[in-house]
PDB file of N, CA and C in Angstrom:
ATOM      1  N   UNK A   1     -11.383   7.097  -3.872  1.00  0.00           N
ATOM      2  CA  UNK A   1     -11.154   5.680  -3.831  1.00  0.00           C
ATOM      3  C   UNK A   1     -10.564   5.232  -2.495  1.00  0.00           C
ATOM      4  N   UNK A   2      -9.568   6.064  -1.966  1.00  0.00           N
ATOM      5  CA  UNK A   2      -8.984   5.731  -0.650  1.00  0.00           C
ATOM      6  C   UNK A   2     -10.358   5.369   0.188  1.00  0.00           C
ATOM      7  N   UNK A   3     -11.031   6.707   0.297  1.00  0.00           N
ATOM      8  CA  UNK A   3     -12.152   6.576   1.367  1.00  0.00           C
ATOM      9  C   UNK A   3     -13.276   5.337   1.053  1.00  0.00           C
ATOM     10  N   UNK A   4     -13.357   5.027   0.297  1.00  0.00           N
ATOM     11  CA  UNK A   4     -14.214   3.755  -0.470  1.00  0.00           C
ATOM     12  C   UNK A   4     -13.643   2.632   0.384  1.00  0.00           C
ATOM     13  N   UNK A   5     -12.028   2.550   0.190  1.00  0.00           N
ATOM     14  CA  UNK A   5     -11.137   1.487   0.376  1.00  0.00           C
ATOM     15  C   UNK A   5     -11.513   1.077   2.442  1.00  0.00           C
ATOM     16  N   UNK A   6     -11.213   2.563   2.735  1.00  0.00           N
ATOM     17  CA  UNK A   6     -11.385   2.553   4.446  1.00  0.00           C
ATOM     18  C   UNK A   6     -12.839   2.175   4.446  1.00  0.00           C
ATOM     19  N   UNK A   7     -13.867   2.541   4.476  1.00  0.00           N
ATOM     20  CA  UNK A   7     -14.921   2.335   4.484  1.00  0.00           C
ATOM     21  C   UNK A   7     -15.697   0.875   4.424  1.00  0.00           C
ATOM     22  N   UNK A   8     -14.752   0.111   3.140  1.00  0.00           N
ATOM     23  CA  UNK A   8     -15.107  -1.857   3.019  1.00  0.00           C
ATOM     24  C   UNK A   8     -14.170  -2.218   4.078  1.00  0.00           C
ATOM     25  N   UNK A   9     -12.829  -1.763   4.748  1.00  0.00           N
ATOM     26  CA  UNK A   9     -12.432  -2.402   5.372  1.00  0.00           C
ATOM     27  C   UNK A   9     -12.411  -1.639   7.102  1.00  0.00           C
ATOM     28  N   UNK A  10     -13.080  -1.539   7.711  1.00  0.00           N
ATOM     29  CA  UNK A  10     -13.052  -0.475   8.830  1.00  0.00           C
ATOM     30  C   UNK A  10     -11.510  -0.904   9.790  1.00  0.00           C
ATOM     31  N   UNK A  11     -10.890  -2.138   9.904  1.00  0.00           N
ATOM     32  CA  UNK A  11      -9.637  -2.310  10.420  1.00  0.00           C
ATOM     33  C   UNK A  11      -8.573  -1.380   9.561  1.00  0.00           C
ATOM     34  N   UNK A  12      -8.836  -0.833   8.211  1.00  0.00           N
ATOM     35  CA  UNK A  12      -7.665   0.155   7.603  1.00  0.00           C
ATOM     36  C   UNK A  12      -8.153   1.299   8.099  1.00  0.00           C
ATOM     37  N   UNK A  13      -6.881   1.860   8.753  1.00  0.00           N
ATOM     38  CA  UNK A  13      -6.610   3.356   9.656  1.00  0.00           C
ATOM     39  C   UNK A  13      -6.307   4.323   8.728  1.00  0.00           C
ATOM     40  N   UNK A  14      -5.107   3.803   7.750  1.00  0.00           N
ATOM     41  CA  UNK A  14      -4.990   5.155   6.743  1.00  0.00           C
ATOM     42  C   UNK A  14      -4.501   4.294   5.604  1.00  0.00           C
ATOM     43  N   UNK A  15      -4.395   4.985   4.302  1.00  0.00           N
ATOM     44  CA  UNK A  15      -4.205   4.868   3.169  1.00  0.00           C
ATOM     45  C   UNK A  15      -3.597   5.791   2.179  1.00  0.00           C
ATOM     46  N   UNK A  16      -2.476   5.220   1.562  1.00  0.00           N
ATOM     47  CA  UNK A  16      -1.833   6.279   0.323  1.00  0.00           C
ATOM     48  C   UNK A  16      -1.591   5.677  -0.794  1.00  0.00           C
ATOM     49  N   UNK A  17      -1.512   6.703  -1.625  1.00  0.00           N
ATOM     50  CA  UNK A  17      -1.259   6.774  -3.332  1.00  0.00           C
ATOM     51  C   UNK A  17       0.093   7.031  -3.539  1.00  0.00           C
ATOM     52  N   UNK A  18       1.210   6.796  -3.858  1.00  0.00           N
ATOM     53  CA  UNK A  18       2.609   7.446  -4.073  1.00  0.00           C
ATOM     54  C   UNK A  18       2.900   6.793  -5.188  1.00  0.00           C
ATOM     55  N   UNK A  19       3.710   7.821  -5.975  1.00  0.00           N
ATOM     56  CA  UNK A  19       4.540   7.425  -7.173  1.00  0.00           C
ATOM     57  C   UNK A  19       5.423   6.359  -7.057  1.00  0.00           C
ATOM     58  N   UNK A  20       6.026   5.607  -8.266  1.00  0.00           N
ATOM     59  CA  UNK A  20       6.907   4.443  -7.974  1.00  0.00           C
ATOM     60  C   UNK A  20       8.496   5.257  -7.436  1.00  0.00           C
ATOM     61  N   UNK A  21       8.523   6.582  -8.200  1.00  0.00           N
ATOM     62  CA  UNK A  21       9.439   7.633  -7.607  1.00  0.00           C
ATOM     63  C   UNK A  21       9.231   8.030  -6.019  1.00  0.00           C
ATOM     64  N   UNK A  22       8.494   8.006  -5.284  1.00  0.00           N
ATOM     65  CA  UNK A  22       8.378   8.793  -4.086  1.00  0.00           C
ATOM     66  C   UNK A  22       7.649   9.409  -3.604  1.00  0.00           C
ATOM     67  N   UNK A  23       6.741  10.021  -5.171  1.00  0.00           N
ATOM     68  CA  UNK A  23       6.037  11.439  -4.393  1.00  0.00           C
ATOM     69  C   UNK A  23       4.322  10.568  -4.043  1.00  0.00           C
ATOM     70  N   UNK A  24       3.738  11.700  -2.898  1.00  0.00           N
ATOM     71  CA  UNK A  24       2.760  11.904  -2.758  1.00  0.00           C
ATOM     72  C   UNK A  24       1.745  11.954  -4.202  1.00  0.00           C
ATOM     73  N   UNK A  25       0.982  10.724  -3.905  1.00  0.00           N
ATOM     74  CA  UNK A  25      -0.496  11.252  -5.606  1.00  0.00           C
ATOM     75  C   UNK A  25      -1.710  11.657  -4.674  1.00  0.00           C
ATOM     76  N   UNK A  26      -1.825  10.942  -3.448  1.00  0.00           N
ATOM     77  CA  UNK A  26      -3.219  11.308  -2.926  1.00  0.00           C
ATOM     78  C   UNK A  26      -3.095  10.323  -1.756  1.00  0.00           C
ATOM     79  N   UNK A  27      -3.870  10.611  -0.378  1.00  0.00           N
ATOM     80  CA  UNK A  27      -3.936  10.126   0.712  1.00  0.00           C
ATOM     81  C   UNK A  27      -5.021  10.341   1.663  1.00  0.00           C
ATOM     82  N   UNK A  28      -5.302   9.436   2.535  1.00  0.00           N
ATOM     83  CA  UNK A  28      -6.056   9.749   3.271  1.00  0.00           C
ATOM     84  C   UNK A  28      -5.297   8.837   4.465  1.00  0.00           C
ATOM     85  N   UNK A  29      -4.646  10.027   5.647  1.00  0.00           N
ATOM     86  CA  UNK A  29      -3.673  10.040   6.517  1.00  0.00           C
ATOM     87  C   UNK A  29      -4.145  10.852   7.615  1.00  0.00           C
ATOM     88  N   UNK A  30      -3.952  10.420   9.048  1.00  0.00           N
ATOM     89  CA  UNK A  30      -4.060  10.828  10.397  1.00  0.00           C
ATOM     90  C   UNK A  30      -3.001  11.776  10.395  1.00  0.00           C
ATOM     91  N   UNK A  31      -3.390  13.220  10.898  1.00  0.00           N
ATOM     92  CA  UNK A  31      -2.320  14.305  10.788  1.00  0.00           C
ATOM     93  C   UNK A  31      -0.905  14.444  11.099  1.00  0.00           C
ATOM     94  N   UNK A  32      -0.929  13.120  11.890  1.00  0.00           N
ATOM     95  CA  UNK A  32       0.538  13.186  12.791  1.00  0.00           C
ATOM     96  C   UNK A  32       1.851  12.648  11.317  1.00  0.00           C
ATOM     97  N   UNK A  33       0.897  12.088  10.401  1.00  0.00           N
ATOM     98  CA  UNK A  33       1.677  11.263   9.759  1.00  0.00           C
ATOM     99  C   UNK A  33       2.130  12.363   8.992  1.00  0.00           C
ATOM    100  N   UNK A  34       3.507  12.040   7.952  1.00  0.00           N
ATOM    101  CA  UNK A  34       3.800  13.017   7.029  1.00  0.00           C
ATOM    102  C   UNK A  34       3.701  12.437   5.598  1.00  0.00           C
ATOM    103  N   UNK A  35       3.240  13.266   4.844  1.00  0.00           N
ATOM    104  CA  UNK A  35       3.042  12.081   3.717  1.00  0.00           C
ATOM    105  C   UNK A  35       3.868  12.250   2.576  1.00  0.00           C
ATOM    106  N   UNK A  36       5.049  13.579   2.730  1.00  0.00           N
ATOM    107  CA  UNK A  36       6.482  13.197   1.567  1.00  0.00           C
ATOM    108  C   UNK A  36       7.131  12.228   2.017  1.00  0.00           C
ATOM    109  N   UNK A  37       7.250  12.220   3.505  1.00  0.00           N
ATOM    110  CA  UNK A  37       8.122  11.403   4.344  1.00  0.00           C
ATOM    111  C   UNK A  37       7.665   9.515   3.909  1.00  0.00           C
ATOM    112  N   UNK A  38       6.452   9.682   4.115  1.00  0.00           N
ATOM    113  CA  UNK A  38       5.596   8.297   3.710  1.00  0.00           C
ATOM    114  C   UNK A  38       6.065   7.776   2.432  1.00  0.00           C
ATOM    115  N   UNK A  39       5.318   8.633   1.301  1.00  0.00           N
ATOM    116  CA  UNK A  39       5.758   8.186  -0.289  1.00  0.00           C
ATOM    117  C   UNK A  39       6.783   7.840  -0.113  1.00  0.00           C
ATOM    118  N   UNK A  40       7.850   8.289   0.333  1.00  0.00           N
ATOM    119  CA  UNK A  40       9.421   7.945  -0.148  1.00  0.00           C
ATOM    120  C   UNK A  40      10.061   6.754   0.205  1.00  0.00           C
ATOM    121  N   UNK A  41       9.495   6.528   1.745  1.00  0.00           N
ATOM    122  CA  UNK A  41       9.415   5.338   2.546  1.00  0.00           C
ATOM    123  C   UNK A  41       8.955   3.980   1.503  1.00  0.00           C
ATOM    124  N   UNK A  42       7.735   4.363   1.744  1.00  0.00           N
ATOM    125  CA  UNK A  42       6.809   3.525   0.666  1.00  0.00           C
ATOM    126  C   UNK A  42       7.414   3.087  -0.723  1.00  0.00           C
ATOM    127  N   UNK A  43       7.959   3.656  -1.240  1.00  0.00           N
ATOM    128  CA  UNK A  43       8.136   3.873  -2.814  1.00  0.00           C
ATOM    129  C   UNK A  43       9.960   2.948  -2.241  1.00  0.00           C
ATOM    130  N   UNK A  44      10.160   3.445  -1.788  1.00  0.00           N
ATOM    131  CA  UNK A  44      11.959   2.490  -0.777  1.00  0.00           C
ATOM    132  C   UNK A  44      11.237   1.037  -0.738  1.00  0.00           C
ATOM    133  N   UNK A  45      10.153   0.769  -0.056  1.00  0.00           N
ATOM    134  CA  UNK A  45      10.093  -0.499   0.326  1.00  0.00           C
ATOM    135  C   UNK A  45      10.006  -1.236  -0.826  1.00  0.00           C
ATOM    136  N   UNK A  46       8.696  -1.368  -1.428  1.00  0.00           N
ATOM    137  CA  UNK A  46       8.330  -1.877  -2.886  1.00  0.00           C
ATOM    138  C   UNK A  46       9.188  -2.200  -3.759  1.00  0.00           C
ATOM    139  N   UNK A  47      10.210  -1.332  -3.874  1.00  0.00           N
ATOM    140  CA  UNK A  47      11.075  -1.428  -4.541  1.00  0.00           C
ATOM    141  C   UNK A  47      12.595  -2.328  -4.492  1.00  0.00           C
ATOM    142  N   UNK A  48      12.475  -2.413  -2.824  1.00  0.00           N
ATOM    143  CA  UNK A  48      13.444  -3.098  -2.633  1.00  0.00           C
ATOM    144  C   UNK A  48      12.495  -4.602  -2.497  1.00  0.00           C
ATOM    145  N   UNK A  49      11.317  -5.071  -2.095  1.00  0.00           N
ATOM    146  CA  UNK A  49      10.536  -6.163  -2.067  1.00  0.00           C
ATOM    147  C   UNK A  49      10.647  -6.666  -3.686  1.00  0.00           C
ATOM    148  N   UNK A  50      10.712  -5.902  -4.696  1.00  0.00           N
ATOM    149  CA  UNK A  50      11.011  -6.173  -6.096  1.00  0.00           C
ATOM    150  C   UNK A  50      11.857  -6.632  -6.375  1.00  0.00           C
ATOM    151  N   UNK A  51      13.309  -5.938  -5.681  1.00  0.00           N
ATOM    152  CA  UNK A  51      14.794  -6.647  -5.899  1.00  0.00           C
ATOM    153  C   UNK A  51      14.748  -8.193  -5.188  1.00  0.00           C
ATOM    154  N   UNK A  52      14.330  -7.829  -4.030  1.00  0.00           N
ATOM    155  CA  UNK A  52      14.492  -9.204  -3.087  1.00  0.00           C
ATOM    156  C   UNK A  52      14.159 -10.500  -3.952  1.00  0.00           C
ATOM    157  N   UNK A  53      12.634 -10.389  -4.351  1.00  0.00           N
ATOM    158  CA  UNK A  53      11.695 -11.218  -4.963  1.00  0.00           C
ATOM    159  C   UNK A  53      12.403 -12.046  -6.479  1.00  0.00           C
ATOM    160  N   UNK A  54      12.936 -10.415  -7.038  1.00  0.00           N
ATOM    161  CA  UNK A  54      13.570 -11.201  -9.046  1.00  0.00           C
ATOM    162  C   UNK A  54      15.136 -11.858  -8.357  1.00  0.00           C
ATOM    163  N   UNK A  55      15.833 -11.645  -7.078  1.00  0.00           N
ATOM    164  CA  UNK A  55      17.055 -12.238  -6.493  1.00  0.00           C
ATOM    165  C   UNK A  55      16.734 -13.553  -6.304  1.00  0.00           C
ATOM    166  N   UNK A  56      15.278 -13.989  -5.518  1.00  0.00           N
ATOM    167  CA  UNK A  56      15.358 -15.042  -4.962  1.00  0.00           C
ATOM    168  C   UNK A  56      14.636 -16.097  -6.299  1.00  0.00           C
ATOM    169  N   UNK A  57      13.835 -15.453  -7.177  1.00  0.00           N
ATOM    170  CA  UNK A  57      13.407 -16.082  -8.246  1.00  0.00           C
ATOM    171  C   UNK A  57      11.607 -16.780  -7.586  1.00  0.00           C
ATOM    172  N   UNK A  58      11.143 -15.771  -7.244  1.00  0.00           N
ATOM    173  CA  UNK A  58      10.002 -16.097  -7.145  1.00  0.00           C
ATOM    174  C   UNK A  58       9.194 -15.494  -7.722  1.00  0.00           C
ATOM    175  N   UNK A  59       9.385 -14.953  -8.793  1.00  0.00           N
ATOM    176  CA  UNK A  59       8.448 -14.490  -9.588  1.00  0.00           C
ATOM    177  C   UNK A  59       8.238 -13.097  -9.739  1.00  0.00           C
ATOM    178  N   UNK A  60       6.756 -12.339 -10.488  1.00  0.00           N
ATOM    179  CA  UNK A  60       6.499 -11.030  -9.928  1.00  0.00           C
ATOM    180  C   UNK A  60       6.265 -11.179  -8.237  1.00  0.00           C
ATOM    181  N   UNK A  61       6.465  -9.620  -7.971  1.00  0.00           N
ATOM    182  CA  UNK A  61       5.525  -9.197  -6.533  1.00  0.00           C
ATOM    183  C   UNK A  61       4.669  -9.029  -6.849  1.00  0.00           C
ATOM    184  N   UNK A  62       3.804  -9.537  -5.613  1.00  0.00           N
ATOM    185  CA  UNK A  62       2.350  -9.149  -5.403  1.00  0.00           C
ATOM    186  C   UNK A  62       2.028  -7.999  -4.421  1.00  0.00           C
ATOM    187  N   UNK A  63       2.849  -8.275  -3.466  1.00  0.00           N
ATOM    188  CA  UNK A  63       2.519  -7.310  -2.229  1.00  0.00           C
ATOM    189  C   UNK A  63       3.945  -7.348  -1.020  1.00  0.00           C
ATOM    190  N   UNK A  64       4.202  -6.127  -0.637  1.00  0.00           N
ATOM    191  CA  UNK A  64       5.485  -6.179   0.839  1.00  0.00           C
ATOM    192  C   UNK A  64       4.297  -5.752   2.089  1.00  0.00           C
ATOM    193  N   UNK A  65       4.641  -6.625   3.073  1.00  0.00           N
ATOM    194  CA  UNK A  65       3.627  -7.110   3.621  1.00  0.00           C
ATOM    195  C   UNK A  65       4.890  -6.866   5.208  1.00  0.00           C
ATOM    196  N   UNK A  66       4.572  -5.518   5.879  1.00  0.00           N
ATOM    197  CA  UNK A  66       5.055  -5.511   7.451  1.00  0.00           C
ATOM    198  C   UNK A  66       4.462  -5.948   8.818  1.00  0.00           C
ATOM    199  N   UNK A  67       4.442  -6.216   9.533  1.00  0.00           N
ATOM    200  CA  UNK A  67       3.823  -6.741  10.495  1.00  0.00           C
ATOM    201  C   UNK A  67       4.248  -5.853  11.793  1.00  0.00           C
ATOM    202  N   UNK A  68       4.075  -5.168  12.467  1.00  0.00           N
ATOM    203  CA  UNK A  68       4.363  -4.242  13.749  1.00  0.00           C
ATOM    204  C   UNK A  68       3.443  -5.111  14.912  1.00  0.00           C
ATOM    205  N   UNK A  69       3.710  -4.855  16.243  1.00  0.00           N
ATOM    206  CA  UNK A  69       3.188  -5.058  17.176  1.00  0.00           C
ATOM    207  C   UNK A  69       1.976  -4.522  17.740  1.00  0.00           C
ATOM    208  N   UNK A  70       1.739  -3.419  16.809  1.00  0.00           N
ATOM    209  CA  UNK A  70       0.282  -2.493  16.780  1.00  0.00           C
ATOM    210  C   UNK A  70      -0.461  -2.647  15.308  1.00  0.00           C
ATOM    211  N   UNK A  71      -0.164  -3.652  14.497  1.00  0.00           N
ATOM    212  CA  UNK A  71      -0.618  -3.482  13.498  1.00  0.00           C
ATOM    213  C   UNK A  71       0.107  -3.953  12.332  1.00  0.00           C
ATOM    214  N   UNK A  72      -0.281  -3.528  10.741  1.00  0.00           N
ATOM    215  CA  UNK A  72       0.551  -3.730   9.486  1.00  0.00           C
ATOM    216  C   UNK A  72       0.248  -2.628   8.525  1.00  0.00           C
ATOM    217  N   UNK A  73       1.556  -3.198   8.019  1.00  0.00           N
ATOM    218  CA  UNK A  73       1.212  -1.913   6.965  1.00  0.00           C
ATOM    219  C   UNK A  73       1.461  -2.478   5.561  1.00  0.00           C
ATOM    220  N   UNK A  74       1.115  -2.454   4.684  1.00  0.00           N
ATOM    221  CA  UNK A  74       0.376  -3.561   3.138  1.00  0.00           C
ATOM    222  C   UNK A  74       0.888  -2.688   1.801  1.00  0.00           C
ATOM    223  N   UNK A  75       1.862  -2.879   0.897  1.00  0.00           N
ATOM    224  CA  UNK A  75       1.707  -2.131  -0.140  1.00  0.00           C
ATOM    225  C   UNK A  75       1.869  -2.850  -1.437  1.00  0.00           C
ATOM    226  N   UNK A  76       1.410  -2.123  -2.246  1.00  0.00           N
ATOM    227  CA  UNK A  76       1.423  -3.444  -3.626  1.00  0.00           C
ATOM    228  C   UNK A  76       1.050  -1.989  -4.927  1.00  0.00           C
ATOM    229  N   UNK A  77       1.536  -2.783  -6.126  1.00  0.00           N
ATOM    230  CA  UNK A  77       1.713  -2.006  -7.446  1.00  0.00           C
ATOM    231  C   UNK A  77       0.009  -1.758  -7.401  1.00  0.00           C
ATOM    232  N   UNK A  78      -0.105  -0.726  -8.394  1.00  0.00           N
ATOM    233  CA  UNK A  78      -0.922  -0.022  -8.773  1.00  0.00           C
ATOM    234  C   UNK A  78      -1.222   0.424  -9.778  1.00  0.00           C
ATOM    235  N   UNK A  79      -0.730  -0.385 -10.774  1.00  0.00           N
ATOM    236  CA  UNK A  79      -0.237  -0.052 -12.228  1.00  0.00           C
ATOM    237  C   UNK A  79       1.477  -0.027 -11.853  1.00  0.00           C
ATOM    238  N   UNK A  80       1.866   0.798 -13.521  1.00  0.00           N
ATOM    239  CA  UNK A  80       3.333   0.941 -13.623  1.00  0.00           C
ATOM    240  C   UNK A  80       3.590   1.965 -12.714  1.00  0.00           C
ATOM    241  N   UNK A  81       2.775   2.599 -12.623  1.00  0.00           N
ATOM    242  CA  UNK A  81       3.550   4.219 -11.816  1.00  0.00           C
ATOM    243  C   UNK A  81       3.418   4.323 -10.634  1.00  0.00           C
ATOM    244  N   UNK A  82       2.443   3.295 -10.122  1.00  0.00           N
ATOM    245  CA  UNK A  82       2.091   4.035  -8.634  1.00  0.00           C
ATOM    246  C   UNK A  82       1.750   2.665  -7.465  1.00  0.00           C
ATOM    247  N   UNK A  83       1.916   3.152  -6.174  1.00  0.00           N
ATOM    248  CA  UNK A  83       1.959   2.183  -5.024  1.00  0.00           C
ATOM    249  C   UNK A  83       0.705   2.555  -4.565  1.00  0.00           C
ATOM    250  N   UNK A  84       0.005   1.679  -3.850  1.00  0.00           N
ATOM    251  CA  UNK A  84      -1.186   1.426  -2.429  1.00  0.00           C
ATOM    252  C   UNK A  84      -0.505   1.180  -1.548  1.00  0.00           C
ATOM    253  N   UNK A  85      -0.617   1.508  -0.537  1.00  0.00           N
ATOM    254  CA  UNK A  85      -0.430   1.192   0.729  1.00  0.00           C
ATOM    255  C   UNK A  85      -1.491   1.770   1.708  1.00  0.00           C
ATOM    256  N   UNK A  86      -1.218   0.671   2.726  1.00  0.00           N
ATOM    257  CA  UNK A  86      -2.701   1.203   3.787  1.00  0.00           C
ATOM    258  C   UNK A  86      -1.941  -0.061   4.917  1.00  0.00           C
ATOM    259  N   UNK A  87      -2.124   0.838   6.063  1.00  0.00           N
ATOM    260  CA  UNK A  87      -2.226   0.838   7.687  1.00  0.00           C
ATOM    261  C   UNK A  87      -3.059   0.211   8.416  1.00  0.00           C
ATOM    262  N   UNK A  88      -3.063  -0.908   9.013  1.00  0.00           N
ATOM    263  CA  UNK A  88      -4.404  -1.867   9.376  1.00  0.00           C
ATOM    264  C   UNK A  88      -4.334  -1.771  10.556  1.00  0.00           C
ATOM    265  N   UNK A  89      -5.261  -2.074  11.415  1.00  0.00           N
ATOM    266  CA  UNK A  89      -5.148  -2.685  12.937  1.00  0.00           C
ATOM    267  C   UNK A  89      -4.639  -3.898  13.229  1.00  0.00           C
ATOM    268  N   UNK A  90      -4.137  -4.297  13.852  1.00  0.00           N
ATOM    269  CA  UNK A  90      -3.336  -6.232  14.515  1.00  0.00           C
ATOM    270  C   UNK A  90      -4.292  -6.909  14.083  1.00  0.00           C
ATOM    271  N   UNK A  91      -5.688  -6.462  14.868  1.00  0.00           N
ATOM    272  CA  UNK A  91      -7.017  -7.779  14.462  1.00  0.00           C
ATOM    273  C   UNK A  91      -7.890  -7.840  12.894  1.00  0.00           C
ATOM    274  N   UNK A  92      -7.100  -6.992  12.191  1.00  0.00           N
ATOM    275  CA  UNK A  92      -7.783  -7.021  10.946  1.00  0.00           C
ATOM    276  C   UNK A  92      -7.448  -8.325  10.152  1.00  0.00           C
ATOM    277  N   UNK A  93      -8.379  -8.755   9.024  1.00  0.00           N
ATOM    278  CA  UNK A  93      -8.589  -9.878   8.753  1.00  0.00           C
ATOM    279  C   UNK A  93      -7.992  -9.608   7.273  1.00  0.00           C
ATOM    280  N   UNK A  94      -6.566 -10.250   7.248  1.00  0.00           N
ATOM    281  CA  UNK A  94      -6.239  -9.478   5.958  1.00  0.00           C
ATOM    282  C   UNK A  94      -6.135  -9.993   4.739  1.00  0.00           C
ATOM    283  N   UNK A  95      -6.624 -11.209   4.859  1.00  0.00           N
ATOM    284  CA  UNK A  95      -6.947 -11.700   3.496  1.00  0.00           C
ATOM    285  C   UNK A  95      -8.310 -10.625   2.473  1.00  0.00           C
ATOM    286  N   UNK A  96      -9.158 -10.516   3.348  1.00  0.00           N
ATOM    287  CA  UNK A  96     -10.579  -8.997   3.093  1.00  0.00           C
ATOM    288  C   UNK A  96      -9.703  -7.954   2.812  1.00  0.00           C
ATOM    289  N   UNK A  97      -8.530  -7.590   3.502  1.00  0.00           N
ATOM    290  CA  UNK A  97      -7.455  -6.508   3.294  1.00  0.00           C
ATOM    291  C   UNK A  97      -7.067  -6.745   1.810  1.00  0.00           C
ATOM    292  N   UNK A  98      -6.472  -7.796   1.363  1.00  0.00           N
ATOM    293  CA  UNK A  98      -5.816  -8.082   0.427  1.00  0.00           C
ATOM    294  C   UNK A  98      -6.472  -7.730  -1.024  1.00  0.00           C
ATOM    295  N   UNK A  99      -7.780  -8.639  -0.855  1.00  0.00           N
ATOM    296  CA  UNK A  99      -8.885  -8.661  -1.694  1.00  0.00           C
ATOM    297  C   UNK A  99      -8.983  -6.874  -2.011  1.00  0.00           C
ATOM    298  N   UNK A 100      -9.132  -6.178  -1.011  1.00  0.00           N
ATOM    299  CA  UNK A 100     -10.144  -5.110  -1.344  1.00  0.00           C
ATOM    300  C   UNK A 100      -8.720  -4.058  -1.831  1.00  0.00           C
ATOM    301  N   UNK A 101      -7.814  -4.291  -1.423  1.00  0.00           N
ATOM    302  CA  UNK A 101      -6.333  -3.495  -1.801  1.00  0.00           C
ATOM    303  C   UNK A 101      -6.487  -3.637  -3.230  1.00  0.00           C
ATOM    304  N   UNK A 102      -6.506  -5.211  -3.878  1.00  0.00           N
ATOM    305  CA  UNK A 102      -6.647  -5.575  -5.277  1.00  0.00           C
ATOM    306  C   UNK A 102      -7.094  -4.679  -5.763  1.00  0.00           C
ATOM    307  N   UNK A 103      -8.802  -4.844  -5.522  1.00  0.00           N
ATOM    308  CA  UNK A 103      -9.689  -4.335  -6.198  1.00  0.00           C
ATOM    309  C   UNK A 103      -9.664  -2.359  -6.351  1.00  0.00           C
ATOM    310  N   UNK A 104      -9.099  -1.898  -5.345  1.00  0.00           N
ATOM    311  CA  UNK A 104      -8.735  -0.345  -5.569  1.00  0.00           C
ATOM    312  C   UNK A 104      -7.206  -0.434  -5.883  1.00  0.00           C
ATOM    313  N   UNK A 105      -6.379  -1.070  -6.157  1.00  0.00           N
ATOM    314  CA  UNK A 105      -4.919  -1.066  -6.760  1.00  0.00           C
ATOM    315  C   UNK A 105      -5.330  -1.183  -8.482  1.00  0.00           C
ATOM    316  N   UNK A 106      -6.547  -1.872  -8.975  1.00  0.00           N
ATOM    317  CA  UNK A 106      -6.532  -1.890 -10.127  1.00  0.00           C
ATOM    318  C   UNK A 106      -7.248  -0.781 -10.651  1.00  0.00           C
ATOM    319  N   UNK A 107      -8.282  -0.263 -10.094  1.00  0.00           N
ATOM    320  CA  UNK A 107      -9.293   1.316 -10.169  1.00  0.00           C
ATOM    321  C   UNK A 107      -7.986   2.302 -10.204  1.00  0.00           C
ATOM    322  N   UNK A 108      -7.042   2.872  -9.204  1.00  0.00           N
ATOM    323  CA  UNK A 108      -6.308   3.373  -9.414  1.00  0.00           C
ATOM    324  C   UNK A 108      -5.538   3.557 -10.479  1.00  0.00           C
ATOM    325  N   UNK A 109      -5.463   2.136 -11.006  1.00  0.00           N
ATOM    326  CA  UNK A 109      -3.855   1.973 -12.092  1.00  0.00           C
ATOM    327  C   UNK A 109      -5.216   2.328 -13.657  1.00  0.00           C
ATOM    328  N   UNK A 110      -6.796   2.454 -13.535  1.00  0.00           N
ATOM    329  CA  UNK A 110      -7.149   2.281 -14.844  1.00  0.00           C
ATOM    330  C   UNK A 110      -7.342   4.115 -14.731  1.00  0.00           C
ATOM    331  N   UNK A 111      -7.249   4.517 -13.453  1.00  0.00           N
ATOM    332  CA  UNK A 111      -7.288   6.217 -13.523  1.00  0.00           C
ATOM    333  C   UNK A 111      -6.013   7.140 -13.751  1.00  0.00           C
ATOM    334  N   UNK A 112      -4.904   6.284 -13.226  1.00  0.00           N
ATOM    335  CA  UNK A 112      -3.463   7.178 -13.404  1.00  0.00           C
ATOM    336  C   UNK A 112      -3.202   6.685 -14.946  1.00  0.00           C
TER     337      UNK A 112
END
């Protein structure tokens, strides 16, 4: 599914699966990256984008959404157990990002 995911969107560089705990479920990652190091990261952010979100009273999350100077990086639920996240280029068009995250965030959550 990752590779499906890169493939509709060619601006996503890499992509992961991690537990709402931390761990690694599955990835498709450029070698330099580490991917316990990632999940845990990942699984930190979401989680605190959750607190932020029921603090400020805006509802569920949909998505924690970073912005870097080389790029973004996108993560959103996946069901109960598990996160998406994926690595874009600056010029990617990320509403197509968003859309296609959906559509493999819900494939994921009907397989875990």
């Amino acid at each position: 599914m990752l590779k499906e995911l890169e493939s509709s969107v060619p601006e996503i560089e890499a992509a992961a699966v991690v537990s709402v705990e931390g761990l690694p479920i599955a990835s498709a990652l450029p070698r330099d990256i580490e991917e316990t190091r990632l999940a845990a990261m990942t699984a930190a952010m979401l989680s605190l984008g959750e607190r932020v979100i029921e603090e400020m009273r805006k509802g569920r999350i949909e998505r924690v959404f970073v912005e870097g100077s080389e790029g973004t990086i996108i993560s959103m639920n996946a069901g109960p157990n598990a996160v998406l996240t994926c690595s874009s280029r600056k010029d990617a068009k990320l509403g197509l990002i968003f859309l296609e995250m959906g559509r493999a965030a819900r494939k994921i959550a009907d397989v875990l």
